[in-house]
C-alpha atoms as a PDB file:
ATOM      1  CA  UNK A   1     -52.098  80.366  17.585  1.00  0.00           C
ATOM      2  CA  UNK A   2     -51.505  76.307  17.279  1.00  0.00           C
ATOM      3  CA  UNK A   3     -48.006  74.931  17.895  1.00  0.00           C
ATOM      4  CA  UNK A   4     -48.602  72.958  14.914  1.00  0.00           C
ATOM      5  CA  UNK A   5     -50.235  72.271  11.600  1.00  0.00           C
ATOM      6  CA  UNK A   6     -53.905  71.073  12.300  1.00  0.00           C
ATOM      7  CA  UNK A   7     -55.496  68.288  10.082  1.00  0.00           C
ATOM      8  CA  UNK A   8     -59.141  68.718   8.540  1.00  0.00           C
ATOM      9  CA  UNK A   9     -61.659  68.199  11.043  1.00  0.00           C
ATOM     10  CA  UNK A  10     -62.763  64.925   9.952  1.00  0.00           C
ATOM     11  CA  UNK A  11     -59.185  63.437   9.986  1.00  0.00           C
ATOM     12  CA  UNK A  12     -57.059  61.922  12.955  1.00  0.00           C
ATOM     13  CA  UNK A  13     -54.290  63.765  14.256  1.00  0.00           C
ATOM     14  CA  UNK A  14     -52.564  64.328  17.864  1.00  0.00           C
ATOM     15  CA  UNK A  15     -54.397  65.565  20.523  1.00  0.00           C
ATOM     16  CA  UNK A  16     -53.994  69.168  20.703  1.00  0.00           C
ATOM     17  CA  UNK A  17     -53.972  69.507  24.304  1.00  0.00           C
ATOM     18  CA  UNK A  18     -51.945  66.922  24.674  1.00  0.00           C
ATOM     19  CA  UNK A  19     -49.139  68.079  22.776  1.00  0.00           C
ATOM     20  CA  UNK A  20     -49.038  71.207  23.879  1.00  0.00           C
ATOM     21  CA  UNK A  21     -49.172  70.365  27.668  1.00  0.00           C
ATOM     22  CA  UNK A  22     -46.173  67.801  26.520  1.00  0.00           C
ATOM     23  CA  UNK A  23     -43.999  70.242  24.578  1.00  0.00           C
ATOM     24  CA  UNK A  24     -44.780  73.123  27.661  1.00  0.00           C
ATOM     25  CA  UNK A  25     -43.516  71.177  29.944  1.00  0.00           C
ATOM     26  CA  UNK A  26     -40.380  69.849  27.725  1.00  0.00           C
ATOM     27  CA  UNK A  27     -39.573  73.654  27.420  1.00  0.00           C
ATOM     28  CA  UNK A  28     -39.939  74.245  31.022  1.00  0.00           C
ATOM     29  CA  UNK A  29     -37.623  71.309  32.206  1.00  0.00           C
ATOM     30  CA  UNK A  30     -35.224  71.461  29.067  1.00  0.00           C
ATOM     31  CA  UNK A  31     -34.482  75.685  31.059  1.00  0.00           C
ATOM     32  CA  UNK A  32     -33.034  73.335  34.131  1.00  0.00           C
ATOM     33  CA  UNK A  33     -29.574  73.138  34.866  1.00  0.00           C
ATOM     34  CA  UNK A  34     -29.476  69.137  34.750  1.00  0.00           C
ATOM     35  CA  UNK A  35     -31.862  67.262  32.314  1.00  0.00           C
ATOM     36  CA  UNK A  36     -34.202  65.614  34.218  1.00  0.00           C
ATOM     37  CA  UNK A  37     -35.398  61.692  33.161  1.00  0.00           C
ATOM     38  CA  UNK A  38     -38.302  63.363  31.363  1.00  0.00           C
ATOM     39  CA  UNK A  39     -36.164  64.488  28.489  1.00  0.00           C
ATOM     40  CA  UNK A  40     -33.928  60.983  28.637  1.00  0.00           C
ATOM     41  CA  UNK A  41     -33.670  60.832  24.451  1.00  0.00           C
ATOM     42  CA  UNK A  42     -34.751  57.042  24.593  1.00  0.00           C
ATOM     43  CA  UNK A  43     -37.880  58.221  26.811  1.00  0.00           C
ATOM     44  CA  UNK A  44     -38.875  61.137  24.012  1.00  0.00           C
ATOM     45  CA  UNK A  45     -38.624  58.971  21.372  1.00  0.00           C
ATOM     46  CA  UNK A  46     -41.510  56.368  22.691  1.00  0.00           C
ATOM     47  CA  UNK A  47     -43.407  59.649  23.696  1.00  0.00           C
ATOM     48  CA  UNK A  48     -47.411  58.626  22.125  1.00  0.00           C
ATOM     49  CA  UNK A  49     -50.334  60.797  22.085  1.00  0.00           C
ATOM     50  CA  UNK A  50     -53.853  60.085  21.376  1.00  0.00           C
ATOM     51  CA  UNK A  51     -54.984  60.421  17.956  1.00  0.00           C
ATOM     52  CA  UNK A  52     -58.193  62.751  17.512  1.00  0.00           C
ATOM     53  CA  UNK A  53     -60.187  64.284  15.283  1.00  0.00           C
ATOM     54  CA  UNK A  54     -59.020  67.690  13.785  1.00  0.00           C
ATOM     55  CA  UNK A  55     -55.677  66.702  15.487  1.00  0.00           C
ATOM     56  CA  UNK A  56     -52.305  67.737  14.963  1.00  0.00           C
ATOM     57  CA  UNK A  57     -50.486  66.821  12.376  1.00  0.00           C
ATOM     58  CA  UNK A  58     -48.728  63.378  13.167  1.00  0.00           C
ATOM     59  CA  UNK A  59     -45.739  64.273  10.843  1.00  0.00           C
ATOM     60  CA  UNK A  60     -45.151  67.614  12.376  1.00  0.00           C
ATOM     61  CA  UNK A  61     -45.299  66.709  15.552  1.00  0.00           C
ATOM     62  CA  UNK A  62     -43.277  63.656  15.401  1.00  0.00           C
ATOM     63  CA  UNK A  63     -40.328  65.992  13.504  1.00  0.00           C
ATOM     64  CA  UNK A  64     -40.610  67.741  16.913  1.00  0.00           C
ATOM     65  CA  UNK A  65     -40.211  65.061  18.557  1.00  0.00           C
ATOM     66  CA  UNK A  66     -36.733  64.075  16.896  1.00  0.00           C
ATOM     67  CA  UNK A  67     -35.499  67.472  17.172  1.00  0.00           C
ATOM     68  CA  UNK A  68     -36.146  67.618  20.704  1.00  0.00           C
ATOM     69  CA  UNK A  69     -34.323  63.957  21.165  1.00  0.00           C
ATOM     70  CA  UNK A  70     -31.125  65.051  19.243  1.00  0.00           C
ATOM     71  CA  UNK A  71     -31.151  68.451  21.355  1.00  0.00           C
ATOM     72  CA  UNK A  72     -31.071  66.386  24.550  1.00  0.00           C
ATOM     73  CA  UNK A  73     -29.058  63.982  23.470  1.00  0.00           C
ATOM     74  CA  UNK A  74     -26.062  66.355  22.610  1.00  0.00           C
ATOM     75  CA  UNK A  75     -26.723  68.361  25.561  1.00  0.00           C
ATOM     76  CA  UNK A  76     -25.906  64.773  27.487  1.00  0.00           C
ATOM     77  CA  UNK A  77     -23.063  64.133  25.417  1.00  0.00           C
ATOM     78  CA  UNK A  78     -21.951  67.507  26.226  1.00  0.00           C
ATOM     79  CA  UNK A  79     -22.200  66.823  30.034  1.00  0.00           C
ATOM     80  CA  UNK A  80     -21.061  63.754  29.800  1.00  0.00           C
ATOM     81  CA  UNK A  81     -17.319  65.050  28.189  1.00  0.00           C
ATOM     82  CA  UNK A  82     -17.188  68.499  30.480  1.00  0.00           C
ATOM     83  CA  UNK A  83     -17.643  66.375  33.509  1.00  0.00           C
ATOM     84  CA  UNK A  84     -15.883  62.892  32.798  1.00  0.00           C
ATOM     85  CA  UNK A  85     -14.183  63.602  29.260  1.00  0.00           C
ATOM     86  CA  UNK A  86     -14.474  62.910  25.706  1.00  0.00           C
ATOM     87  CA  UNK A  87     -13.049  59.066  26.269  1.00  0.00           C
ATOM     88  CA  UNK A  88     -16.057  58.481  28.851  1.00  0.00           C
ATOM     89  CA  UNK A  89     -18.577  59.350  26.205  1.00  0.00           C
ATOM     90  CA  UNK A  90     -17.001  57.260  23.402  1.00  0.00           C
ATOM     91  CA  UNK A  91     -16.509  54.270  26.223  1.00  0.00           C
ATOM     92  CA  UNK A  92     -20.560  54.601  26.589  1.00  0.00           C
ATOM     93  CA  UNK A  93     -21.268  54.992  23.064  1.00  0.00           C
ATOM     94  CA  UNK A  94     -18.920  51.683  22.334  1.00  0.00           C
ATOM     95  CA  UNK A  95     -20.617  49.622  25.115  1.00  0.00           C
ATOM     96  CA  UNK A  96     -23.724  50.175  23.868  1.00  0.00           C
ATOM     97  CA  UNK A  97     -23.023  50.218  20.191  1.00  0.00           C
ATOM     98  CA  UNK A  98     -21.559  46.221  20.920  1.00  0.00           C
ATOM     99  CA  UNK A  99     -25.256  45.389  22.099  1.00  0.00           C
ATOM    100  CA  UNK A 100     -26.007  45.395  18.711  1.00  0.00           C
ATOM    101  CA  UNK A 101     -23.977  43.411  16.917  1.00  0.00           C
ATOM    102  CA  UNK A 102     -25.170  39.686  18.060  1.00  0.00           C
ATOM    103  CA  UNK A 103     -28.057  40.370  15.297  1.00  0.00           C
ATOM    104  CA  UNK A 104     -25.389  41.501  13.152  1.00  0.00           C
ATOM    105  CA  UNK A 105     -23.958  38.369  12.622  1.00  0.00           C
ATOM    106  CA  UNK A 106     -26.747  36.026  12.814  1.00  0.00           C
ATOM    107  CA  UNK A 107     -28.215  34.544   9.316  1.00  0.00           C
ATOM    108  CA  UNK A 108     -30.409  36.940   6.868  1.00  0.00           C
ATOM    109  CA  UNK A 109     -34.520  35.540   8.063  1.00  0.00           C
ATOM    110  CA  UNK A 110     -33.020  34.526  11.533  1.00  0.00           C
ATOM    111  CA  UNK A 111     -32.045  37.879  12.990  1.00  0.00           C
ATOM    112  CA  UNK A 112     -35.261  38.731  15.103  1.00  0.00           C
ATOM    113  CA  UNK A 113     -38.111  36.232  16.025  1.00  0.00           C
ATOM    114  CA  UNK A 114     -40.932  36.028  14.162  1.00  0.00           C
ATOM    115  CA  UNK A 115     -44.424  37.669  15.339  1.00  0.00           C
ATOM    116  CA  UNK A 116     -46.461  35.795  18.004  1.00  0.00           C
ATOM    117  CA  UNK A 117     -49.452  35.909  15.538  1.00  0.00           C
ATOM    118  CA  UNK A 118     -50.699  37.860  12.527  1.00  0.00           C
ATOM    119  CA  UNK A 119     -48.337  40.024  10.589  1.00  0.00           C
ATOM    120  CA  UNK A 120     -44.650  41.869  11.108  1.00  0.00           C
ATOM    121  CA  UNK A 121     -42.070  43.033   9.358  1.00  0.00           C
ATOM    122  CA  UNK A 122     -40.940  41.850   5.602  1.00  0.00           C
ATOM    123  CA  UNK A 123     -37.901  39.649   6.926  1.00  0.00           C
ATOM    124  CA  UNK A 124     -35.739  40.629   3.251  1.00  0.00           C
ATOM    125  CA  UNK A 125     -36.101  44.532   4.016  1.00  0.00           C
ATOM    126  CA  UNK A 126     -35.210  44.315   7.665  1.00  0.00           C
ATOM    127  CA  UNK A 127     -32.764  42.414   7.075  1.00  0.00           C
ATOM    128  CA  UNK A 128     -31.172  44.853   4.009  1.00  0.00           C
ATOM    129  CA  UNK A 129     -31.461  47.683   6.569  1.00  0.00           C
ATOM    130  CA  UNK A 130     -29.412  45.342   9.326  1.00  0.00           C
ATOM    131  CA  UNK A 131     -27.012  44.394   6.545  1.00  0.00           C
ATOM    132  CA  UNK A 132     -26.525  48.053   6.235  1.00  0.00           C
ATOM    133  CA  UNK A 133     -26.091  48.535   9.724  1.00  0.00           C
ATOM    134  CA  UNK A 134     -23.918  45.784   9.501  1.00  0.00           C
ATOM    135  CA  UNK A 135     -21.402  47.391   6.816  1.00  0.00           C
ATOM    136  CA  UNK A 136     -21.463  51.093   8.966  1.00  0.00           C
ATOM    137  CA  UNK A 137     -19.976  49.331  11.991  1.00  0.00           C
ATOM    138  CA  UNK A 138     -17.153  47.690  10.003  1.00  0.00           C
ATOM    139  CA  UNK A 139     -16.483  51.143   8.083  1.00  0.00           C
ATOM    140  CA  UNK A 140     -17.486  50.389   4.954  1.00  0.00           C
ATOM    141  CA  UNK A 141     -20.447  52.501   4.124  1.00  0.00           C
ATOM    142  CA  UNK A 142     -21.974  55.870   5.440  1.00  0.00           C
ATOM    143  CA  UNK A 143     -25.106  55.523   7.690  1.00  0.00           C
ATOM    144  CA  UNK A 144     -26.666  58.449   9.594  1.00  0.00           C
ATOM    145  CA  UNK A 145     -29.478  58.063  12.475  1.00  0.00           C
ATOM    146  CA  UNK A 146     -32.345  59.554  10.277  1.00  0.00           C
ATOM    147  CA  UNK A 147     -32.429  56.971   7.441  1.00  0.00           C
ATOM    148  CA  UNK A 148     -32.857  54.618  10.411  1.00  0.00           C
ATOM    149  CA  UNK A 149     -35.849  56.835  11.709  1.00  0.00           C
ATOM    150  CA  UNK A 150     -37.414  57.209   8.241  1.00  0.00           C
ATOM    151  CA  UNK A 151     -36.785  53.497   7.560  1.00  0.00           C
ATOM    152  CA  UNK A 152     -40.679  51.820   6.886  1.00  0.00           C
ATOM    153  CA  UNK A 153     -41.057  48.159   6.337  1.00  0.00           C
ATOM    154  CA  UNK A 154     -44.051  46.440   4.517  1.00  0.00           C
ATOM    155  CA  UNK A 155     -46.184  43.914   6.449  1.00  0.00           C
ATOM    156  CA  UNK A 156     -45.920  40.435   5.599  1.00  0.00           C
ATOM    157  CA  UNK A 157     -47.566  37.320   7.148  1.00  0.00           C
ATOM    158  CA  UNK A 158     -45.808  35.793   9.869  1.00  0.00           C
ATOM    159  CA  UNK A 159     -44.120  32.894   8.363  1.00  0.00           C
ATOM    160  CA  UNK A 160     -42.169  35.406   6.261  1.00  0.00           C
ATOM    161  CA  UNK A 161     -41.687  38.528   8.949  1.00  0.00           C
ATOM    162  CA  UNK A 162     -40.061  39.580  11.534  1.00  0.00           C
ATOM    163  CA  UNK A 163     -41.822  40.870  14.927  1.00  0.00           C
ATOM    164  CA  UNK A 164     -42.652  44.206  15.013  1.00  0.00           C
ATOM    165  CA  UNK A 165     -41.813  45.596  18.595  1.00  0.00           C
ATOM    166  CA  UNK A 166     -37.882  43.336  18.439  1.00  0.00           C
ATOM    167  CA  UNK A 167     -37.515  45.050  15.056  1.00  0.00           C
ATOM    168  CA  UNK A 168     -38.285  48.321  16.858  1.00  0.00           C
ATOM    169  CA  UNK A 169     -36.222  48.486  20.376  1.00  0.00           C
ATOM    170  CA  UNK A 170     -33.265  47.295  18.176  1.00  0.00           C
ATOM    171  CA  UNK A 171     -33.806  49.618  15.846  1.00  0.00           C
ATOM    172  CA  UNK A 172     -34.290  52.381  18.617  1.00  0.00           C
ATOM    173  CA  UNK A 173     -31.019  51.205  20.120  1.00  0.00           C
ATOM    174  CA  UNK A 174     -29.333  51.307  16.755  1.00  0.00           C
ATOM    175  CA  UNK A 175     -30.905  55.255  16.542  1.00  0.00           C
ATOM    176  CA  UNK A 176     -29.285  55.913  19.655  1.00  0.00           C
ATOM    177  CA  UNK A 177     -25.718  54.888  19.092  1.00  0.00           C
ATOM    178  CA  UNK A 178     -25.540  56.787  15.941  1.00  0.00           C
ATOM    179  CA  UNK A 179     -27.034  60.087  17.075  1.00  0.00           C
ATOM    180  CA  UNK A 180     -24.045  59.598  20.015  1.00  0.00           C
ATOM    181  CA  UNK A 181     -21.391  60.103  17.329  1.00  0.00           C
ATOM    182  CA  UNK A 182     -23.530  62.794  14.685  1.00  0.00           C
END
Protein backbone atom coordinates (compact mmCIF):
# COMPACT_ATOMS: atom_id res chain seq x y z
CA UNK A 1 0.00 0.00 0.00
CA UNK A 2 1.56 3.68 -0.95
CA UNK A 3 2.60 6.01 1.89
CA UNK A 4 0.88 8.57 -0.01
CA UNK A 5 -1.68 9.79 -2.47
CA UNK A 6 -0.36 8.97 -6.08
CA UNK A 7 -0.99 11.48 -8.99
CA UNK A 8 -2.40 10.25 -12.50
CA UNK A 9 0.16 8.62 -14.42
CA UNK A 10 0.74 11.28 -16.81
CA UNK A 11 1.30 13.96 -14.07
CA UNK A 12 4.54 14.88 -12.01
CA UNK A 13 4.74 14.00 -8.55
CA UNK A 14 7.62 12.80 -5.98
CA UNK A 15 9.48 9.96 -6.62
CA UNK A 16 7.98 7.11 -4.95
CA UNK A 17 11.02 5.39 -4.01
CA UNK A 18 12.45 8.19 -2.99
CA UNK A 19 10.12 9.17 -0.45
CA UNK A 20 9.66 6.21 0.98
CA UNK A 21 13.41 5.32 1.41
CA UNK A 22 13.45 9.12 2.98
CA UNK A 23 10.51 8.80 5.38
CA UNK A 24 11.96 4.89 6.37
CA UNK A 25 14.83 6.08 7.34
CA UNK A 26 13.34 9.35 9.24
CA UNK A 27 11.29 6.70 11.24
CA UNK A 28 14.23 4.62 11.91
CA UNK A 29 16.53 7.50 13.26
CA UNK A 30 13.58 9.63 14.79
CA UNK A 31 13.38 5.68 17.39
CA UNK A 32 17.13 6.96 18.57
CA UNK A 33 17.73 8.26 21.81
CA UNK A 34 19.45 11.61 20.47
CA UNK A 35 18.25 13.14 17.10
CA UNK A 36 20.79 12.75 14.82
CA UNK A 37 21.70 15.89 12.12
CA UNK A 38 19.45 14.05 9.67
CA UNK A 39 16.30 15.17 11.37
CA UNK A 40 17.95 18.89 12.21
CA UNK A 41 14.29 20.81 11.45
CA UNK A 42 16.19 23.40 9.17
CA UNK A 43 17.75 20.25 7.24
CA UNK A 44 13.97 18.59 6.73
CA UNK A 45 12.61 21.52 5.61
CA UNK A 46 15.09 21.93 2.37
CA UNK A 47 14.56 18.06 2.01
CA UNK A 48 13.80 17.87 -2.34
CA UNK A 49 12.89 14.91 -4.25
CA UNK A 50 12.73 14.32 -7.85
CA UNK A 51 9.59 14.95 -9.53
CA UNK A 52 8.26 11.90 -11.73
CA UNK A 53 5.66 10.72 -13.50
CA UNK A 54 2.72 9.03 -11.58
CA UNK A 55 4.55 10.53 -8.51
CA UNK A 56 3.47 11.29 -5.20
CA UNK A 57 1.51 13.83 -4.44
CA UNK A 58 3.72 17.05 -3.87
CA UNK A 59 1.13 18.49 -1.35
CA UNK A 60 0.93 15.38 0.69
CA UNK A 61 4.17 14.78 0.95
CA UNK A 62 5.35 18.17 1.69
CA UNK A 63 2.48 18.25 4.76
CA UNK A 64 4.71 15.33 5.88
CA UNK A 65 7.39 17.02 5.67
CA UNK A 66 6.22 19.93 8.12
CA UNK A 67 4.86 17.56 10.49
CA UNK A 68 7.95 15.75 10.74
CA UNK A 69 9.96 19.31 11.22
CA UNK A 70 7.62 20.51 14.09
CA UNK A 71 7.94 16.87 15.72
CA UNK A 72 11.72 17.30 15.79
CA UNK A 73 11.78 20.54 16.53
CA UNK A 74 9.81 20.18 19.90
CA UNK A 75 11.54 17.08 20.66
CA UNK A 76 14.86 19.57 20.57
CA UNK A 77 13.19 22.11 22.48
CA UNK A 78 12.32 19.48 24.85
CA UNK A 79 16.03 18.41 25.23
CA UNK A 80 17.18 21.48 25.14
CA UNK A 81 15.00 22.61 28.64
CA UNK A 82 15.45 18.93 30.48
CA UNK A 83 19.13 19.26 29.99
CA UNK A 84 20.02 23.11 30.22
CA UNK A 85 16.48 24.66 31.22
CA UNK A 86 13.66 26.54 29.92
CA UNK A 87 15.86 30.04 30.00
CA UNK A 88 18.55 28.23 27.64
CA UNK A 89 15.90 27.55 25.06
CA UNK A 90 14.31 31.03 25.13
CA UNK A 91 18.16 32.55 25.16
CA UNK A 92 18.50 30.45 21.68
CA UNK A 93 15.22 31.26 20.38
CA UNK A 94 15.99 35.23 21.20
CA UNK A 95 19.47 35.09 19.55
CA UNK A 96 18.24 33.86 16.64
CA UNK A 97 14.93 35.59 16.47
CA UNK A 98 17.35 39.17 16.57
CA UNK A 99 18.93 37.85 13.18
CA UNK A 100 15.95 38.90 11.74
CA UNK A 101 15.18 42.08 12.49
CA UNK A 102 17.95 44.17 10.36
CA UNK A 103 15.30 43.53 7.35
CA UNK A 104 12.77 44.57 9.70
CA UNK A 105 13.68 47.93 9.78
CA UNK A 106 15.03 48.62 6.47
CA UNK A 107 12.67 50.63 3.84
CA UNK A 108 9.49 48.75 2.13
CA UNK A 109 11.36 47.71 -1.83
CA UNK A 110 14.84 47.77 -0.05
CA UNK A 111 14.56 44.84 2.34
CA UNK A 112 16.18 41.97 0.18
CA UNK A 113 18.26 42.46 -3.08
CA UNK A 114 16.82 42.21 -6.13
CA UNK A 115 17.25 38.96 -8.47
CA UNK A 116 20.56 38.57 -10.39
CA UNK A 117 18.44 38.24 -13.62
CA UNK A 118 14.93 37.34 -14.74
CA UNK A 119 12.12 37.33 -12.27
CA UNK A 120 11.58 37.13 -8.15
CA UNK A 121 9.39 37.95 -5.79
CA UNK A 122 6.55 40.90 -6.01
CA UNK A 123 8.61 43.42 -3.72
CA UNK A 124 4.81 44.99 -2.23
CA UNK A 125 3.71 41.34 -1.02
CA UNK A 126 7.01 40.42 0.53
CA UNK A 127 7.26 43.22 1.95
CA UNK A 128 3.35 43.12 3.57
CA UNK A 129 4.34 39.66 4.87
CA UNK A 130 7.78 41.31 6.53
CA UNK A 131 5.65 44.19 7.76
CA UNK A 132 3.67 41.53 9.42
CA UNK A 133 6.53 39.91 10.76
CA UNK A 134 7.51 43.15 11.72
CA UNK A 135 4.28 43.95 13.98
CA UNK A 136 4.50 40.04 15.70
CA UNK A 137 7.93 40.88 17.11
CA UNK A 138 6.80 44.18 18.66
CA UNK A 139 3.48 42.41 20.05
CA UNK A 140 1.09 43.87 18.17
CA UNK A 141 -0.49 41.26 16.03
CA UNK A 142 -0.80 37.34 16.12
CA UNK A 143 1.48 35.43 13.65
CA UNK A 144 1.90 31.63 13.68
CA UNK A 145 4.75 29.62 11.63
CA UNK A 146 2.23 28.10 9.05
CA UNK A 147 0.90 31.32 7.44
CA UNK A 148 4.63 31.87 6.89
CA UNK A 149 4.89 28.30 5.23
CA UNK A 150 1.71 28.74 3.16
CA UNK A 151 2.78 32.31 2.29
CA UNK A 152 3.11 32.34 -1.99
CA UNK A 153 4.31 35.40 -3.74
CA UNK A 154 3.61 36.30 -7.47
CA UNK A 155 6.57 36.70 -9.87
CA UNK A 156 7.40 40.00 -11.04
CA UNK A 157 10.27 41.24 -13.28
CA UNK A 158 13.31 42.12 -11.61
CA UNK A 159 13.23 45.79 -11.42
CA UNK A 160 10.14 45.39 -9.24
CA UNK A 161 11.07 41.96 -7.11
CA UNK A 162 12.82 40.73 -4.68
CA UNK A 163 15.31 37.58 -5.08
CA UNK A 164 13.89 34.48 -4.64
CA UNK A 165 16.40 32.25 -2.60
CA UNK A 166 17.14 35.78 0.15
CA UNK A 167 13.33 35.89 0.33
CA UNK A 168 13.47 32.18 1.18
CA UNK A 169 16.43 31.48 3.90
CA UNK A 170 14.90 34.56 5.68
CA UNK A 171 11.79 33.38 5.48
CA UNK A 172 13.00 29.80 6.63
CA UNK A 173 14.74 31.51 9.53
CA UNK A 174 11.64 33.48 10.35
CA UNK A 175 9.71 29.69 10.25
CA UNK A 176 12.10 28.57 12.65
CA UNK A 177 11.92 31.11 15.41
CA UNK A 178 8.25 30.90 15.54
CA UNK A 179 7.81 27.13 15.59
CA UNK A 180 10.52 27.58 18.79
CA UNK A 181 7.79 29.34 20.78
CA UNK A 182 4.30 27.32 19.19
Amino acid sequence: MATFTKVGGLRRGYSIEDVDEYFANAKSLYQEAELPPELDPERIRTVAFPLVRGGYRTLDVDQALERLERACRQRERASVVTSKGTEAWLERTYTSASTLYPRLGRPRGERFRPPAKGRGYSRPEVDDLVDRLAKYFDGSVELVSDELLSASFSLRGKSRAYDVNVVDVYLDRAISVLQAVE
